[in-house]
Protein backbone atom coordinates (compact mmCIF):
# COMPACT_ATOMS: atom_id res chain seq x y z
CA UNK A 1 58.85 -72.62 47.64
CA UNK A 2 56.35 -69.61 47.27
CA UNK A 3 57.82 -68.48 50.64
CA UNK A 4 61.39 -68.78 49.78
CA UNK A 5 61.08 -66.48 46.56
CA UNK A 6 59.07 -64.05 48.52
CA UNK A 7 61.84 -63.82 51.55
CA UNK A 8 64.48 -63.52 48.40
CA UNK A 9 62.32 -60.39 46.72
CA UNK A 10 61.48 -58.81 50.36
CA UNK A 11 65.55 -58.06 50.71
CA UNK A 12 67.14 -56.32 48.43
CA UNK A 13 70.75 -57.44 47.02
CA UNK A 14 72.89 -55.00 47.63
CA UNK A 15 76.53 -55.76 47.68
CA UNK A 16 79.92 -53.59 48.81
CA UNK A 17 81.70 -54.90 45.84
CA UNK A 18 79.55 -53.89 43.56
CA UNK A 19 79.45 -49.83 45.10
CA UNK A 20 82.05 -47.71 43.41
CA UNK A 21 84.76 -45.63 45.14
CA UNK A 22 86.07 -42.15 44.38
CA UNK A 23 89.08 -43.15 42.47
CA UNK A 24 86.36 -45.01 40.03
CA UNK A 25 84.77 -42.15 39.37
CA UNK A 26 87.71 -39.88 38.96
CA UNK A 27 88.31 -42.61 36.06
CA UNK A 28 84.83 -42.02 34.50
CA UNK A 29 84.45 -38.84 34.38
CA UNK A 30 88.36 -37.59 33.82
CA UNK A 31 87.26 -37.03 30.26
CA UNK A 32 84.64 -34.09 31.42
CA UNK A 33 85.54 -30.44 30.48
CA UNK A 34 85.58 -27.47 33.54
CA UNK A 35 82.18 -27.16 32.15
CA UNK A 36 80.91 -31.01 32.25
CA UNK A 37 82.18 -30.98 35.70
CA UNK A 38 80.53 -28.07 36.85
CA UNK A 39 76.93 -29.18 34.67
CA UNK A 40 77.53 -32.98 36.28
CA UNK A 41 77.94 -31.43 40.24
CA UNK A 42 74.91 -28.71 39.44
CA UNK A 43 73.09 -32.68 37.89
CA UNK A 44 73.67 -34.50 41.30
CA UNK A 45 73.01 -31.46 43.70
CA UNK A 46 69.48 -31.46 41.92
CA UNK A 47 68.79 -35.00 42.83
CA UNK A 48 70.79 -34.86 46.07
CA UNK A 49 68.06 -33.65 47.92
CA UNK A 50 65.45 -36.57 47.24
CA UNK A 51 67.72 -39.69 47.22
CA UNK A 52 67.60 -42.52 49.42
CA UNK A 53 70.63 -42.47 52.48
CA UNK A 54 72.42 -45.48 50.08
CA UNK A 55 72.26 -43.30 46.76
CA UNK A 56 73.23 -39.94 49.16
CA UNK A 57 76.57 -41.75 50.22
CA UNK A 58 77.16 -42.53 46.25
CA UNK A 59 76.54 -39.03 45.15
CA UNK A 60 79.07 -37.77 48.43
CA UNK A 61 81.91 -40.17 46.28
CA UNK A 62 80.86 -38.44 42.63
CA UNK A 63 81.09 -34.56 44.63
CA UNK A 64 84.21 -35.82 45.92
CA UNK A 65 85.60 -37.24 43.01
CA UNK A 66 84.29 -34.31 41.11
CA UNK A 67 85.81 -31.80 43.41
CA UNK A 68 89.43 -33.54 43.28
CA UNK A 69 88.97 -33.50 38.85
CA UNK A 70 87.89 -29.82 39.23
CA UNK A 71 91.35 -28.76 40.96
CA UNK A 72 93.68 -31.12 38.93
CA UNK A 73 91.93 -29.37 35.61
CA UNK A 74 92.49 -25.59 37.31
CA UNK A 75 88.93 -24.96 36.40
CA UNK A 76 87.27 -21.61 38.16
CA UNK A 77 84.92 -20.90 40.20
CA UNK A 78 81.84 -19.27 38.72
């Protein structure tokens, strides 16, 4: 039994269904202002640099969705 729970704890449960895709976060942050959007991108680029490769292919879908909210809104570069 001991070995089972330790085999369950050594791999991690990480499932596709559960990972997000651009459109969802186009939905949760379509609220942000030019200026959210451009404080939330400066946010990830910060902690783009010491994430894992699994949380580095999340952050590429929030840039991407971010980038895609940040034309529709007209916003300008700075």
């Amino acid at each position: 039994m001991r070995i089972l729970l330790i085999l369950c704890l050594a791999f991690p449960f990480t499932s596709s269904a559960k990972m997000k895709s651009v459109d969802d976060y186009i939905e949760q942050y379509k609220y942000l202002s030019c200026s959210g959007i451009k404080n939330k991108r400066t946010d990830i680029d910060k902690k783009y640099i010491m994430a894992s490769k699994q949380k580095k292919k999340r952050m590429k879908r929030q840039i991407s969705a971010l980038k895609k909210l940040k034309k529709a809104n007209s916003c300008k570069n700075k």
